[in-house]
PDB file of N, CA and C in Angstrom:
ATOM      1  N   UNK A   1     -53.116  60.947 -12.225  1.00  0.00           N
ATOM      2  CA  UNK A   1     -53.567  60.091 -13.298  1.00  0.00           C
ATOM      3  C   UNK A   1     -53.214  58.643 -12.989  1.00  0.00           C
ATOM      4  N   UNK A   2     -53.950  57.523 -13.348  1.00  0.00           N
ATOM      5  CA  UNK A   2     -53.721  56.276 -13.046  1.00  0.00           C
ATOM      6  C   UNK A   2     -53.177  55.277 -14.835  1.00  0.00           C
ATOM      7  N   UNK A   3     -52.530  54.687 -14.193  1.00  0.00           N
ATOM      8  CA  UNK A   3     -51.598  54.235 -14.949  1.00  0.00           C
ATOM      9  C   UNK A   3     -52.874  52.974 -15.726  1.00  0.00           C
ATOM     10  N   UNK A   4     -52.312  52.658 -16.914  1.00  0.00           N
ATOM     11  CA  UNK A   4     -53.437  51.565 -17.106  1.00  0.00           C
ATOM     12  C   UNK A   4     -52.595  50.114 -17.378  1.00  0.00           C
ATOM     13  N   UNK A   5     -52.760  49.195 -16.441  1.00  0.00           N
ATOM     14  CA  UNK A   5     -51.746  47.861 -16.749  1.00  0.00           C
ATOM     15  C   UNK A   5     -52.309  47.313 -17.901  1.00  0.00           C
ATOM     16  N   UNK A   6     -51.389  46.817 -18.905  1.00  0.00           N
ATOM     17  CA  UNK A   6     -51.565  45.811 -19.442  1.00  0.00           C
ATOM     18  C   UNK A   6     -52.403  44.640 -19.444  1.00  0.00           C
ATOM     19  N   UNK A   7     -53.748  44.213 -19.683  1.00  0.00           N
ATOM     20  CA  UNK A   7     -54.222  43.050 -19.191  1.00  0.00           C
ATOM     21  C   UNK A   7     -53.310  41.645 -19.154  1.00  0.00           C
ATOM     22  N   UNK A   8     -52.764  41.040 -18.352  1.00  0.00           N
ATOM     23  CA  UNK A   8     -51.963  40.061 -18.269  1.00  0.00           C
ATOM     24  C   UNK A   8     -52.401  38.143 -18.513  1.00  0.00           C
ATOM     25  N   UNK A   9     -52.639  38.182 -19.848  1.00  0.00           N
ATOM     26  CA  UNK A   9     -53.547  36.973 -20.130  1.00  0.00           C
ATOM     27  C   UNK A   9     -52.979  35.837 -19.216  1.00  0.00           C
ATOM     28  N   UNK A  10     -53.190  34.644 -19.159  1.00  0.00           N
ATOM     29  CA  UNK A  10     -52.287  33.393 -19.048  1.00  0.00           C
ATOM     30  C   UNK A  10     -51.698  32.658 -20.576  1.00  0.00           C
ATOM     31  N   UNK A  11     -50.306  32.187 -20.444  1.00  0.00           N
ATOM     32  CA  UNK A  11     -49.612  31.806 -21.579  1.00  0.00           C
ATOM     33  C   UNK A  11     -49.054  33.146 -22.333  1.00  0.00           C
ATOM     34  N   UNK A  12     -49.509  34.380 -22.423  1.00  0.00           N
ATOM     35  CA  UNK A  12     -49.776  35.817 -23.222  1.00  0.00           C
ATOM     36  C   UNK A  12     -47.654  35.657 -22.910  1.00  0.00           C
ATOM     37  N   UNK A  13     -46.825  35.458 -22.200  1.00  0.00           N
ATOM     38  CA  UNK A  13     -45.603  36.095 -21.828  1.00  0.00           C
ATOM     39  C   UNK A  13     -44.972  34.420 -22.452  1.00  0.00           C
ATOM     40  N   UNK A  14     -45.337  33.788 -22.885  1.00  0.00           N
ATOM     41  CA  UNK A  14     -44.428  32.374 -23.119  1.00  0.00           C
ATOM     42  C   UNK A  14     -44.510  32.356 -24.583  1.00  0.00           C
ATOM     43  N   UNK A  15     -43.082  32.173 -24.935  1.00  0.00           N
ATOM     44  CA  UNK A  15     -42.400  32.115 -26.281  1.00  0.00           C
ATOM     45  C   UNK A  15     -41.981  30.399 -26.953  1.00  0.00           C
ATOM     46  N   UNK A  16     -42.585  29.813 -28.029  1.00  0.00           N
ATOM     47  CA  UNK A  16     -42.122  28.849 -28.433  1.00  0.00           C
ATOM     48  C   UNK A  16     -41.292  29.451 -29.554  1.00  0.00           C
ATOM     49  N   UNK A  17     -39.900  28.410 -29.565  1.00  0.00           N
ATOM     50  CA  UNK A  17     -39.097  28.511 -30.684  1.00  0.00           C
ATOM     51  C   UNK A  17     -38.376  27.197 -30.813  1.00  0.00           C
ATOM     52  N   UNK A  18     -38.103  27.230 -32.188  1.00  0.00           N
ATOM     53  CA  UNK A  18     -37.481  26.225 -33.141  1.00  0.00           C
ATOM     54  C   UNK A  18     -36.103  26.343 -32.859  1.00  0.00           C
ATOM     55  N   UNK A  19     -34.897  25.415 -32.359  1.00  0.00           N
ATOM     56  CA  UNK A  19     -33.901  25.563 -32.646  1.00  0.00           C
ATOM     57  C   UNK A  19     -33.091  23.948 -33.168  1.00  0.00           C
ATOM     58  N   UNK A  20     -31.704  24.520 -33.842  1.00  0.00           N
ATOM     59  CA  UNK A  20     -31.047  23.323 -33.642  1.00  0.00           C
ATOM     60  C   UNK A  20     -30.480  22.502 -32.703  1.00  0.00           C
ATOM     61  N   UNK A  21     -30.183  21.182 -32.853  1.00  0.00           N
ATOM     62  CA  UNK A  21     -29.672  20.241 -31.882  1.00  0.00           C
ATOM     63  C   UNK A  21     -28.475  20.867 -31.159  1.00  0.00           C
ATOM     64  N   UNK A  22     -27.854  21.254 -32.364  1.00  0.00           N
ATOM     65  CA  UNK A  22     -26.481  21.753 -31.781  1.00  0.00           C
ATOM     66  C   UNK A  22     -26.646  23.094 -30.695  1.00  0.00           C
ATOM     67  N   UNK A  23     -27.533  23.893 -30.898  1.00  0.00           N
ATOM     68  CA  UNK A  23     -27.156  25.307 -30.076  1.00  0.00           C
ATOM     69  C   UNK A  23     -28.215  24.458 -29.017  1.00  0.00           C
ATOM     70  N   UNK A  24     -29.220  23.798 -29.240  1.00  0.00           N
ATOM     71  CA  UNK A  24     -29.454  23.115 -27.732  1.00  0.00           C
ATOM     72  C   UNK A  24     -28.620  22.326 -26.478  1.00  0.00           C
ATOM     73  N   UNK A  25     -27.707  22.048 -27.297  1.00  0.00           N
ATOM     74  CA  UNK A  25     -26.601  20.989 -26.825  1.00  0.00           C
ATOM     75  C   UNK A  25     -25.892  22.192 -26.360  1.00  0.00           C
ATOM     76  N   UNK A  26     -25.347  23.144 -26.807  1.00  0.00           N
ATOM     77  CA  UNK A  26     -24.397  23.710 -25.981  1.00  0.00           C
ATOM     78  C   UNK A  26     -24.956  24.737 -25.081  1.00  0.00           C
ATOM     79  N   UNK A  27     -26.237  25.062 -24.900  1.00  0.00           N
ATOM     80  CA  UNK A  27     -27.427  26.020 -24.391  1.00  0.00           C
ATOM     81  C   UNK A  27     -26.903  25.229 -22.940  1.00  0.00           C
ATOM     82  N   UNK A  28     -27.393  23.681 -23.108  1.00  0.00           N
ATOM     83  CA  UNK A  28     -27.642  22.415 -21.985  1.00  0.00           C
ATOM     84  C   UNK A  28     -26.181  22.734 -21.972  1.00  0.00           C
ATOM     85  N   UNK A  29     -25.126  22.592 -22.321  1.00  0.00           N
ATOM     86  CA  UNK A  29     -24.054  22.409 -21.475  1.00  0.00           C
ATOM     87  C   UNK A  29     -23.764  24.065 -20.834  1.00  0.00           C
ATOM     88  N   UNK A  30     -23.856  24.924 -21.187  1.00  0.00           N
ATOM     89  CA  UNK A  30     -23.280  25.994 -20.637  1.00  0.00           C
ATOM     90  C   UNK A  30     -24.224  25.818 -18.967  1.00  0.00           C
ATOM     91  N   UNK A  31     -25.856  25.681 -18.933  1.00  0.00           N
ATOM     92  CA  UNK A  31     -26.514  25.346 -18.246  1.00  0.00           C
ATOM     93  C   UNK A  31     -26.254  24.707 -17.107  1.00  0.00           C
ATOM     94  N   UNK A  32     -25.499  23.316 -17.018  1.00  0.00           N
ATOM     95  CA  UNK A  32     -24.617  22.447 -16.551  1.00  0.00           C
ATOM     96  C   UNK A  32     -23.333  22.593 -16.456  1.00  0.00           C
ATOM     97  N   UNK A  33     -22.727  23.676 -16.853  1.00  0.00           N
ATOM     98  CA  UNK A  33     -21.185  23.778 -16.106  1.00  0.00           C
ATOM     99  C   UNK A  33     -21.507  24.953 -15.248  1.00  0.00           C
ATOM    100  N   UNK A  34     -22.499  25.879 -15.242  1.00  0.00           N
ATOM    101  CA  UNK A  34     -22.619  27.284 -14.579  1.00  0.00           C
ATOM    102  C   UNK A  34     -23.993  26.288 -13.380  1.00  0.00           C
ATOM    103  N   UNK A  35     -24.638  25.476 -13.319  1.00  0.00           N
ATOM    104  CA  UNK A  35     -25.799  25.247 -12.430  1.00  0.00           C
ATOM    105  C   UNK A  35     -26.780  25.758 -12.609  1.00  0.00           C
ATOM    106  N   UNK A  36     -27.151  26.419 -13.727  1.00  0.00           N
ATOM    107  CA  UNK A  36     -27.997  26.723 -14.103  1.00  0.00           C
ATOM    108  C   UNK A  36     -29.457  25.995 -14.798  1.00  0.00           C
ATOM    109  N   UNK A  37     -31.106  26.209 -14.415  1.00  0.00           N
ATOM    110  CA  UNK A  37     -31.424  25.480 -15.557  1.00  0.00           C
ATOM    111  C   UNK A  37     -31.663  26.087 -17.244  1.00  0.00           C
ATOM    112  N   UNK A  38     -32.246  25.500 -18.007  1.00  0.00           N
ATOM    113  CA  UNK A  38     -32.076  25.620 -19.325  1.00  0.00           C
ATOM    114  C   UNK A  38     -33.084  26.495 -19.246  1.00  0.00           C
ATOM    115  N   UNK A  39     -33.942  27.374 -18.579  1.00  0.00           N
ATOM    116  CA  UNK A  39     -34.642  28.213 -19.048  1.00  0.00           C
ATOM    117  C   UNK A  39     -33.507  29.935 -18.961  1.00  0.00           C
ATOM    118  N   UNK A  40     -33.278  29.171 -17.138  1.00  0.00           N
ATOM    119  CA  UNK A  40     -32.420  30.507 -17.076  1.00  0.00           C
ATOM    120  C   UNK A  40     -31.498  30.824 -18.007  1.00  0.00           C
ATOM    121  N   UNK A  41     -30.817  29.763 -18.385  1.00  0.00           N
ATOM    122  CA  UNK A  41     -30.113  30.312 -19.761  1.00  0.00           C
ATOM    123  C   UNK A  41     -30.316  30.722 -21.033  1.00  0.00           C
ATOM    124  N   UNK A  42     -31.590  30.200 -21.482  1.00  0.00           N
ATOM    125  CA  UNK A  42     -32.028  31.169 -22.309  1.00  0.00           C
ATOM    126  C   UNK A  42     -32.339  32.166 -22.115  1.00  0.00           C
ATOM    127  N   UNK A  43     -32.969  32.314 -21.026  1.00  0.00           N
ATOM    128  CA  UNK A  43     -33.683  34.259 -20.475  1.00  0.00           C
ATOM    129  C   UNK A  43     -32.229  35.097 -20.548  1.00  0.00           C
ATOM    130  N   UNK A  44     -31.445  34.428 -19.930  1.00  0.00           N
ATOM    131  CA  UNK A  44     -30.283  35.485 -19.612  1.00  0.00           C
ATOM    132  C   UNK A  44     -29.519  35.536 -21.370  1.00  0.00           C
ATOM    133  N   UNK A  45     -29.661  34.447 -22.057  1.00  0.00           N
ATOM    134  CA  UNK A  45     -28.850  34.648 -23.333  1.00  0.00           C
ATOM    135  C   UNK A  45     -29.935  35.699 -24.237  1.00  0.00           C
ATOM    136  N   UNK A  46     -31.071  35.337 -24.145  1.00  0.00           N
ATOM    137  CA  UNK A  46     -31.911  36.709 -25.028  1.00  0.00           C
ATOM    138  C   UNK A  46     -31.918  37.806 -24.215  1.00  0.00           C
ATOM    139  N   UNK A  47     -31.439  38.494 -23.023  1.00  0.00           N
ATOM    140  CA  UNK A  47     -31.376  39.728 -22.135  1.00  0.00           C
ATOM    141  C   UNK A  47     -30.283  39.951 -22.700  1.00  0.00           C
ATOM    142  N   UNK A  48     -28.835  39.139 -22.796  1.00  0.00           N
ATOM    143  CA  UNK A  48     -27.808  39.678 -23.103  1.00  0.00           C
ATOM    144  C   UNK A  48     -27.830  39.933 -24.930  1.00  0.00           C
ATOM    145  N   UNK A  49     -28.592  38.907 -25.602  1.00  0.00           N
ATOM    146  CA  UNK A  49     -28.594  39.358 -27.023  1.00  0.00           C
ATOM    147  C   UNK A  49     -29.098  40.371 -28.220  1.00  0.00           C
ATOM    148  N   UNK A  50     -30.501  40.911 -26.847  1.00  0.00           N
ATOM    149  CA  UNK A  50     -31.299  41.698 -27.297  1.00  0.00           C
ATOM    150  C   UNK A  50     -30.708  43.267 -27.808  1.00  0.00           C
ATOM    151  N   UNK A  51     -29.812  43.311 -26.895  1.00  0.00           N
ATOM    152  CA  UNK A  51     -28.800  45.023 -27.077  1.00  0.00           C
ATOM    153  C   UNK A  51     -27.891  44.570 -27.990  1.00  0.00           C
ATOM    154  N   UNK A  52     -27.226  43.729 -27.826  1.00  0.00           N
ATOM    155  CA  UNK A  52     -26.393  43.334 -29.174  1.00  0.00           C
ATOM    156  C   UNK A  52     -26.906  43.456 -30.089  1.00  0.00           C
ATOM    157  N   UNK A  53     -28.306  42.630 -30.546  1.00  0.00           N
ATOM    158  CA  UNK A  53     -28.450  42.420 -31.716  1.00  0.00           C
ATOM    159  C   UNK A  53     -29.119  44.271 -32.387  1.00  0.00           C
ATOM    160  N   UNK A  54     -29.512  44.636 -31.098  1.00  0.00           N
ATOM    161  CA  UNK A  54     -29.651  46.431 -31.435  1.00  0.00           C
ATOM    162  C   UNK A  54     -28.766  46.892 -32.288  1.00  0.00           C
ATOM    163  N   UNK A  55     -27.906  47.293 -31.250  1.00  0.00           N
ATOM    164  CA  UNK A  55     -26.593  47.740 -31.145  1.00  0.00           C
ATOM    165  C   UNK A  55     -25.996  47.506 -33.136  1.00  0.00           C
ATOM    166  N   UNK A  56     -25.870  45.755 -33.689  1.00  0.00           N
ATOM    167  CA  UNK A  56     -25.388  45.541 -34.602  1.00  0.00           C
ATOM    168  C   UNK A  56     -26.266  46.600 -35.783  1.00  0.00           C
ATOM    169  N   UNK A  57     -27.677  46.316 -35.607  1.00  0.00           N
ATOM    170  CA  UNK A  57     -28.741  46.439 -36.044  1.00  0.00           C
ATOM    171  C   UNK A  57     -28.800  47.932 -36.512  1.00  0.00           C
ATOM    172  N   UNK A  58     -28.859  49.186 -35.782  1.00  0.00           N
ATOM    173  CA  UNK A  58     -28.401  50.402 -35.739  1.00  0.00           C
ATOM    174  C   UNK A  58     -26.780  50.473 -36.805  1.00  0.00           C
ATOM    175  N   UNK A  59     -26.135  50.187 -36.331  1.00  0.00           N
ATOM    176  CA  UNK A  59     -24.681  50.114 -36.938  1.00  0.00           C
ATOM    177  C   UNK A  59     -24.804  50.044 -39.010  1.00  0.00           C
ATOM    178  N   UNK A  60     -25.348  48.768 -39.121  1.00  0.00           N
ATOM    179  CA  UNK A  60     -26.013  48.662 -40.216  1.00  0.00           C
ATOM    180  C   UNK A  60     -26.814  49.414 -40.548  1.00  0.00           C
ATOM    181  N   UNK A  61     -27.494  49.839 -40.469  1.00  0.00           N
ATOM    182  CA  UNK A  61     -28.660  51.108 -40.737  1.00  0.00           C
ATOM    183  C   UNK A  61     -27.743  51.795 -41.096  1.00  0.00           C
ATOM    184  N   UNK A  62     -26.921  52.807 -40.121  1.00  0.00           N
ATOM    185  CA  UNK A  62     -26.250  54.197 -40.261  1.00  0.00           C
ATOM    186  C   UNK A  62     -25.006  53.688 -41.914  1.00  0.00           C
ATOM    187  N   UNK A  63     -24.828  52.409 -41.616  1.00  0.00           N
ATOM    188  CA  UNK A  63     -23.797  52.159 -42.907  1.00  0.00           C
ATOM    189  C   UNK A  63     -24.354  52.207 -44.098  1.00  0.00           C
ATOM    190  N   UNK A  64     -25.406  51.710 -44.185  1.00  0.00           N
ATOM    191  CA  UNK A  64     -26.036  51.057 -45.311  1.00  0.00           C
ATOM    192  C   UNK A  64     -26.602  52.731 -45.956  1.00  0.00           C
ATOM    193  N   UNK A  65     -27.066  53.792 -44.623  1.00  0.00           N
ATOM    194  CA  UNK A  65     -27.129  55.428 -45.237  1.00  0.00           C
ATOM    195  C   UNK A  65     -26.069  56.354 -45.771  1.00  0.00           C
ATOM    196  N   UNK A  66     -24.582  55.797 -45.026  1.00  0.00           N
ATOM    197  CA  UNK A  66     -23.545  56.225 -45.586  1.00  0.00           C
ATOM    198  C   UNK A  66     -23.013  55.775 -46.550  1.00  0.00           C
ATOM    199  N   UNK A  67     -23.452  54.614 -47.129  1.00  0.00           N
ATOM    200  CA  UNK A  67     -22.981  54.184 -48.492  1.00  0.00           C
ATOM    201  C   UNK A  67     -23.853  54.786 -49.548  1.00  0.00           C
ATOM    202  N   UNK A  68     -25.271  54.808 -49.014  1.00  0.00           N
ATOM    203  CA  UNK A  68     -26.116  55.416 -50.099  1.00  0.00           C
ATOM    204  C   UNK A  68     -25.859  56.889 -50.270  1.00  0.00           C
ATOM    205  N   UNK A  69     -25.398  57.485 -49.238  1.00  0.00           N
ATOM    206  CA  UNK A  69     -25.019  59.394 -49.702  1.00  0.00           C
ATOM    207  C   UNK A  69     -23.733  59.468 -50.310  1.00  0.00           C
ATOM    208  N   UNK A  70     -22.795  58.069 -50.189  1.00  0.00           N
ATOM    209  CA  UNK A  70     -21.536  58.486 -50.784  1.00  0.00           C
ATOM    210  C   UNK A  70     -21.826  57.948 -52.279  1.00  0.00           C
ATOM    211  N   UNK A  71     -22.346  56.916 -52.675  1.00  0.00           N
ATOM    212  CA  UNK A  71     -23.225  56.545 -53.997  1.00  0.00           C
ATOM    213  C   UNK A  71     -23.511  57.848 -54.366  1.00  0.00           C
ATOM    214  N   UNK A  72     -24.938  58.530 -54.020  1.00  0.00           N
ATOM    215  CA  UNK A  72     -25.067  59.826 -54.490  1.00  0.00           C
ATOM    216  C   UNK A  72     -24.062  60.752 -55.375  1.00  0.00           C
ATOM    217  N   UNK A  73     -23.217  60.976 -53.907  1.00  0.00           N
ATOM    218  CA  UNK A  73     -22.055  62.205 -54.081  1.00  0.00           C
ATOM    219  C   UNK A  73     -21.034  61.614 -55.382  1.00  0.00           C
ATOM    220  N   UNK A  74     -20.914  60.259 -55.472  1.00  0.00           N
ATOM    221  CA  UNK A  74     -20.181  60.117 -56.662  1.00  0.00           C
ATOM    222  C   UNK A  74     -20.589  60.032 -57.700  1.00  0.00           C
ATOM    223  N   UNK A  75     -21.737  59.561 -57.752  1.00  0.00           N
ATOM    224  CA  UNK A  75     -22.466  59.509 -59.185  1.00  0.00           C
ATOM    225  C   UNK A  75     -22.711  61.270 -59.333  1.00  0.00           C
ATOM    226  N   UNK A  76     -23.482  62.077 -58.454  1.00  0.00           N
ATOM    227  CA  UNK A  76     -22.834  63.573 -59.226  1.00  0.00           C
ATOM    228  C   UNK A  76     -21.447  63.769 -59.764  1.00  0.00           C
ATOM    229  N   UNK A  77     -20.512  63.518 -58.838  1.00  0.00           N
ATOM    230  CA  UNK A  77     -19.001  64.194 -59.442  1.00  0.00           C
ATOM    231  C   UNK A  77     -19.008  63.157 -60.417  1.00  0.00           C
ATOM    232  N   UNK A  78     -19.353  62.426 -60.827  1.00  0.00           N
ATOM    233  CA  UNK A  78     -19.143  61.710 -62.251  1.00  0.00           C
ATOM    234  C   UNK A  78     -20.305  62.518 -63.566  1.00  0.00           C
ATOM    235  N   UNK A  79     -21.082  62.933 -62.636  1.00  0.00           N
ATOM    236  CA  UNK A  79     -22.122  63.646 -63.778  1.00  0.00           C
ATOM    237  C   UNK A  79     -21.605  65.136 -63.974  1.00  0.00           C
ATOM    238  N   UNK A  80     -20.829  65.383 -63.318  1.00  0.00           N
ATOM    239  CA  UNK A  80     -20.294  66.886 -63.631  1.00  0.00           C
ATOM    240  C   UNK A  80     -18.856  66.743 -64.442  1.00  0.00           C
ATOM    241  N   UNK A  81     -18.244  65.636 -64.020  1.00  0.00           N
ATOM    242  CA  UNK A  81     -16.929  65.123 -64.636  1.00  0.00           C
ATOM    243  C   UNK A  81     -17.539  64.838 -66.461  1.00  0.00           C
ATOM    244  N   UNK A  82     -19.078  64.752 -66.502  1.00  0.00           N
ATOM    245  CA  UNK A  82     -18.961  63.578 -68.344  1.00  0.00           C
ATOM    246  C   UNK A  82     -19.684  65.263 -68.921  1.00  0.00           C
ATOM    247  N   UNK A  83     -19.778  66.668 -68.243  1.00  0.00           N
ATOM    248  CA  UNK A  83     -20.843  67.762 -68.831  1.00  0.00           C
ATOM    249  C   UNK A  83     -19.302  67.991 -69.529  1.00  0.00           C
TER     250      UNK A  83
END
């Protein structure tokens, strides 16, 4: 079976974003103490942020379900506690 590529537009892989002065300023300096330019440091800071922000992302989920089943479980033992 043959694989089917993606059609690969031009521009289709380039991301504009809004940021502040400040995280530009220290983007540019981390950039400049490592020799790096300012793209590579963003590529490598969204490669390294992308699993993090998973990672947090998941974490929250599973909490936000364990608060809602322990909600549950107490509001029964309070409804069996007022029969």
């Amino acid at each position: 079976m043959e694989k089917k590529q993606a059609a690969k537009l031009r521009g289709e892989h380039c991301l504009t974003i809004f940021v502040s002065y400040e995280f530009k300023a220290r983007i540019k300096e981390l950039a400049q103490r490592y020799d790096r330019t300012l793209s590579d440091m963003v590529r490598t800071v969204l490669k390294i942020g992308i699993p993090v922000m998973e990672g947090i992302s998941e974490a929250e989920e599973k909490m936000i379900k364990e608060y809602v089943r322990l909600f549950r479980k107490f509001r029964q033992i309070k409804n069996l506690k007022d029969v």
